[in-house]
N, C-alpha and C. Protein backbone atom coordinates (compact mmCIF):
# COMPACT_ATOMS: atom_id res chain seq x y z
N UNK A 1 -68.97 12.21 -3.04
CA UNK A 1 -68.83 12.94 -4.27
C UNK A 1 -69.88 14.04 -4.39
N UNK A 2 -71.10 13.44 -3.97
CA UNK A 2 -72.52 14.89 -3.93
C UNK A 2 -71.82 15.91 -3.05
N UNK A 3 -71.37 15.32 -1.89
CA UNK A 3 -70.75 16.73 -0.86
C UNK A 3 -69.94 17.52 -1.77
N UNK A 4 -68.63 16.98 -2.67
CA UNK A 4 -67.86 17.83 -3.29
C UNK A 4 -68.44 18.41 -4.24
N UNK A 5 -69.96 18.35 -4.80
CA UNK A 5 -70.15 19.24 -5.73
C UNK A 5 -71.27 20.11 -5.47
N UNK A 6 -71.94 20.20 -4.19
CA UNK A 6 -72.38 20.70 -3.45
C UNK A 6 -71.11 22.03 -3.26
N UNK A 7 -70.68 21.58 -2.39
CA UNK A 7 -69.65 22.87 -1.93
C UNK A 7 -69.44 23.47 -2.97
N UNK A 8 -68.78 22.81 -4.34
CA UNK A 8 -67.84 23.41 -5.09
C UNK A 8 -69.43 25.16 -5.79
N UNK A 9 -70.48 24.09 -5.82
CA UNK A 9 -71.31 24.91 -6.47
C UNK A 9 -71.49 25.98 -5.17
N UNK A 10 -71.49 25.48 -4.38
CA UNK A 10 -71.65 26.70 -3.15
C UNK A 10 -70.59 28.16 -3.57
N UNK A 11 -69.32 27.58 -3.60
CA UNK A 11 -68.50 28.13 -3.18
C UNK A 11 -68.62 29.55 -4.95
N UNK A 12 -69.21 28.60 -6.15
CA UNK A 12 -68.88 29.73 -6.93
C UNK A 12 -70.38 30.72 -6.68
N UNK A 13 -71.35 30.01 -5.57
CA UNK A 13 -72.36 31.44 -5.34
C UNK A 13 -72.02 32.56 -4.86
N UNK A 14 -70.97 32.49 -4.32
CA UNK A 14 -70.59 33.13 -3.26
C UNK A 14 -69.81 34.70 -3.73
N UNK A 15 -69.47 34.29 -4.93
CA UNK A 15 -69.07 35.06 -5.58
C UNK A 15 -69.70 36.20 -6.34
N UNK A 16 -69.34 37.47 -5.98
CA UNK A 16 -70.43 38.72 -6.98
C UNK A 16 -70.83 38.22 -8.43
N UNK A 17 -69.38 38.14 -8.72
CA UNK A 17 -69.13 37.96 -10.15
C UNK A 17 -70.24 36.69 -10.88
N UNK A 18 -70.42 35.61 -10.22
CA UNK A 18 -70.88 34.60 -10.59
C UNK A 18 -72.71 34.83 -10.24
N UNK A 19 -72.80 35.71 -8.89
CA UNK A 19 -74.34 35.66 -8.46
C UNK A 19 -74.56 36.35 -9.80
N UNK A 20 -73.71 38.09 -10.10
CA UNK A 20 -74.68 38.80 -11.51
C UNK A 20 -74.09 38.07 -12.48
N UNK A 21 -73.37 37.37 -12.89
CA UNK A 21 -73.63 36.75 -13.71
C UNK A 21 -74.94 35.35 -14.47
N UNK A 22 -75.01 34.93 -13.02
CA UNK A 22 -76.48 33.93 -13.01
C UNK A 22 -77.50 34.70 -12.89
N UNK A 23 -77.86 35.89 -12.34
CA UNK A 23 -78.79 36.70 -12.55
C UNK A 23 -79.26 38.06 -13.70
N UNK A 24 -78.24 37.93 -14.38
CA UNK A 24 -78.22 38.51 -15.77
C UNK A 24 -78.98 37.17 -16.57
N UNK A 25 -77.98 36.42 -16.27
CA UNK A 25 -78.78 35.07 -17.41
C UNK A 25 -80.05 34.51 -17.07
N UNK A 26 -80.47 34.57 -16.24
CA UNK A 26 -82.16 34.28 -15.42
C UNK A 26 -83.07 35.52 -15.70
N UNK A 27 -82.60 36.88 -15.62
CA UNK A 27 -83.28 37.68 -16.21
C UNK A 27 -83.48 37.66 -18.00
N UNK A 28 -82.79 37.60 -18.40
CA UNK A 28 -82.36 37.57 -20.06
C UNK A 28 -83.39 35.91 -20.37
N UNK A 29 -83.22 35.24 -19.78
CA UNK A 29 -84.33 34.29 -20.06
C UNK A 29 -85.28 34.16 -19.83
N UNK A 30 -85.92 34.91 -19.19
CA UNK A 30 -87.45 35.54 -18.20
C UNK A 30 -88.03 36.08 -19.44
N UNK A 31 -86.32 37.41 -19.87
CA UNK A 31 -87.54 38.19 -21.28
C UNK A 31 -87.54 37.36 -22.49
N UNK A 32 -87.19 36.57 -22.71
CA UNK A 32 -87.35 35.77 -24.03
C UNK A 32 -88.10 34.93 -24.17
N UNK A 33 -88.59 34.42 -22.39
CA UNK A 33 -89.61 33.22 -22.38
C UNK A 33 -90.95 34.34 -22.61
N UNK A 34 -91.10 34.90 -22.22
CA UNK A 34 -92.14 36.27 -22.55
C UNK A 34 -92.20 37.16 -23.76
N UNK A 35 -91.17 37.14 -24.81
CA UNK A 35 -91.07 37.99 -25.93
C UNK A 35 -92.12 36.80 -26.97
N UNK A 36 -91.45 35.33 -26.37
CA UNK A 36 -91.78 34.25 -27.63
C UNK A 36 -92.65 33.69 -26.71
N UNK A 37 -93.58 34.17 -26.39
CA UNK A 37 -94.66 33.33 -25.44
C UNK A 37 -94.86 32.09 -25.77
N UNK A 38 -95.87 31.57 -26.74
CA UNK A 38 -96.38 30.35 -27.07
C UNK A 38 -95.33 29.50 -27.26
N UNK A 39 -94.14 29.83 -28.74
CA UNK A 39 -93.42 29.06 -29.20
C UNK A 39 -91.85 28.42 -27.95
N UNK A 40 -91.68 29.91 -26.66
CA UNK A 40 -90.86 29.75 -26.05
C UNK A 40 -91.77 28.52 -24.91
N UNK A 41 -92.79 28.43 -24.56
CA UNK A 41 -93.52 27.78 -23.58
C UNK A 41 -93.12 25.94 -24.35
N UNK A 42 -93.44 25.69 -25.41
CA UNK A 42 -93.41 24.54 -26.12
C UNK A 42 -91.65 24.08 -25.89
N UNK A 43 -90.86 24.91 -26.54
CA UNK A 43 -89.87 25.18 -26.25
C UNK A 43 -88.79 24.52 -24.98
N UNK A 44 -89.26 25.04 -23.94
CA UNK A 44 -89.08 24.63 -22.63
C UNK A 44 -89.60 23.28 -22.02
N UNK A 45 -90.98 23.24 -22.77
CA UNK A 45 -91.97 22.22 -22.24
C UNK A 45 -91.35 20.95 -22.54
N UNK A 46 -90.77 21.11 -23.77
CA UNK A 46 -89.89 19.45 -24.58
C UNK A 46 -88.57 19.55 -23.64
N UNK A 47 -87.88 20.16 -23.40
CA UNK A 47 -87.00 20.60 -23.00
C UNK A 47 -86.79 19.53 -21.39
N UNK A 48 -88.02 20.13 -20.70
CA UNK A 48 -88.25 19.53 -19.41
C UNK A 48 -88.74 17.82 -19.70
N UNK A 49 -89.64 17.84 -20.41
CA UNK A 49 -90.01 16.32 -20.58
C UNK A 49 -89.26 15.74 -21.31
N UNK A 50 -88.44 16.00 -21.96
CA UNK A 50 -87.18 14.96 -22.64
C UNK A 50 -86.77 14.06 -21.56
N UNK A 51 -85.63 14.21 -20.66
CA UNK A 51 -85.10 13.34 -19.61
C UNK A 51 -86.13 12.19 -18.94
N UNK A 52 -87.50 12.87 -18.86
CA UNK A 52 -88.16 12.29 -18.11
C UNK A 52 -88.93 11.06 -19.08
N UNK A 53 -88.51 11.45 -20.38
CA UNK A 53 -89.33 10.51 -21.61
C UNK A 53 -88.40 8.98 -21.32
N UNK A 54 -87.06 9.81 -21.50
CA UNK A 54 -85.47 8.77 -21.73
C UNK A 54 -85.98 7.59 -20.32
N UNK A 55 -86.10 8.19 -19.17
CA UNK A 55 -85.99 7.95 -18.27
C UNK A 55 -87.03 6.60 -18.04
N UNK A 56 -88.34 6.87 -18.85
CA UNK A 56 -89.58 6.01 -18.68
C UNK A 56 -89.07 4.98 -20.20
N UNK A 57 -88.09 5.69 -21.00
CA UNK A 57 -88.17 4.13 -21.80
C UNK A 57 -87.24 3.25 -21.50
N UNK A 58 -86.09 4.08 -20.80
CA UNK A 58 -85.22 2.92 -19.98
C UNK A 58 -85.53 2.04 -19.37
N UNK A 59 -86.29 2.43 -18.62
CA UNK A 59 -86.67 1.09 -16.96
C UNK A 59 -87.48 0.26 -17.85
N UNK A 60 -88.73 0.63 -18.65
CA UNK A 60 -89.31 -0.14 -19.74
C UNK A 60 -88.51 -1.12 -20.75
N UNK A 61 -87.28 -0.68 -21.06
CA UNK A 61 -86.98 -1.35 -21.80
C UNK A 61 -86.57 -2.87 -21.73
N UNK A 62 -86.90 -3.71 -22.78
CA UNK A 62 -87.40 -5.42 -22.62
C UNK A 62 -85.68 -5.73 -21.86
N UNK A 63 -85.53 -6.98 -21.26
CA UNK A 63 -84.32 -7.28 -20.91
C UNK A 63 -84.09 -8.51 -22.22
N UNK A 64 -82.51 -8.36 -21.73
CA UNK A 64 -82.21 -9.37 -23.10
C UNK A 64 -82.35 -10.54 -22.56
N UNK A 65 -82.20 -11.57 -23.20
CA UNK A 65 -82.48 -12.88 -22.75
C UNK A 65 -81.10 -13.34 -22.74
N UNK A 66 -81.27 -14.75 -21.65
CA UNK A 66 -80.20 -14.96 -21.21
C UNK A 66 -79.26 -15.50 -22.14
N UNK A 67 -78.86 -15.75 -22.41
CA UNK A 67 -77.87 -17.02 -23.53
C UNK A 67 -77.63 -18.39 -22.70
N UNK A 68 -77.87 -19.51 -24.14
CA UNK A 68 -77.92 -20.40 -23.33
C UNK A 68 -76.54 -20.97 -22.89
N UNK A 69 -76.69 -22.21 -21.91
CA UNK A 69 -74.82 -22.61 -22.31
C UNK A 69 -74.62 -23.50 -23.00
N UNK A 70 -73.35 -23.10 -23.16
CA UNK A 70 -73.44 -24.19 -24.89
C UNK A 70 -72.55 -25.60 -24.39
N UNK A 71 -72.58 -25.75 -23.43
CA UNK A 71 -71.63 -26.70 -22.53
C UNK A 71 -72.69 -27.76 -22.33
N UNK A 72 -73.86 -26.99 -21.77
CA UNK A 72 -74.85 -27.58 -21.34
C UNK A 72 -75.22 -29.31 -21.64
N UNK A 73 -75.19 -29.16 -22.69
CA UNK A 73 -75.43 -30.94 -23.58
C UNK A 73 -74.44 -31.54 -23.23
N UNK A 74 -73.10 -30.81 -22.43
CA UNK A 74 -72.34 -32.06 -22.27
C UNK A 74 -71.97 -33.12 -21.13
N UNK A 75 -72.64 -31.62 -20.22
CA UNK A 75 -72.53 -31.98 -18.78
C UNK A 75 -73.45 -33.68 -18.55
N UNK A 76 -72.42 -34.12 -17.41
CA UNK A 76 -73.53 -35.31 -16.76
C UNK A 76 -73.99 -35.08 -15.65
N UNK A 77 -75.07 -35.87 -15.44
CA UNK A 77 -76.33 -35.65 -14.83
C UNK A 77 -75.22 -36.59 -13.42
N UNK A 78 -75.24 -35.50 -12.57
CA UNK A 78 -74.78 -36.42 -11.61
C UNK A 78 -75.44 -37.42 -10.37
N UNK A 79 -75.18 -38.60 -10.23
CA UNK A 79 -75.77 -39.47 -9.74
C UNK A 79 -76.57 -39.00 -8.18
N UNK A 80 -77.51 -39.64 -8.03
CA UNK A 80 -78.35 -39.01 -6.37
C UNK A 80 -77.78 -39.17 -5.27
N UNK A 81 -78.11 -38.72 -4.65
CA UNK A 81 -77.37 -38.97 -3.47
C UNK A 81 -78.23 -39.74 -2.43
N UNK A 82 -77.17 -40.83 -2.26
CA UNK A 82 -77.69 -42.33 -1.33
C UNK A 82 -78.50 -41.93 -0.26
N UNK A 83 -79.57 -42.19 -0.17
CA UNK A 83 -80.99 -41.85 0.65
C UNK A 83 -80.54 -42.86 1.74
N UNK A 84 -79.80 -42.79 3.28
CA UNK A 84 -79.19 -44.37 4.11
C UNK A 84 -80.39 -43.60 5.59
């Protein structure tokens, strides 16, 4: 599945239309990260550390506990097995 979206993204670089189009939008965000210096830097900064926040409270997060079985009390204890 990575191969097919590999290519597919390959295939729209390849294209004029799509390179100035990604390079209009990379320029146009160059001047805005620079027009709004401070507030665009913060901006970006949450931006980037979001995923990576999600990411550290996931694996952190407590596991649930098991449930017990509710059968459990009824089962019998089955007898040992003959030591010959």
């Amino acid at each position: 599945m990575k191969g097919a979206i590999v290519f597919a993204v390959a295939m729209l670089m390849i294209g004029p239309t799509t390179r100035a189009l990604l390079s209009g939008r990379l320029g146009a965000f160059g001047d805005w990260l620079g027009a709004w210096a401070p507030f665009s830097y913060l901006i970006v900064a949450l931006v980037l550390a979001a995923p990576i926040y999600a990411i550290q409270m996931m694996l952190s997060w407590p596991k649930p506990a098991e449930p017990e079985n509710p059968m459990a009390k009824y089962l019998r204890e089955s007898p040992p097995p003959d030591a010959d």
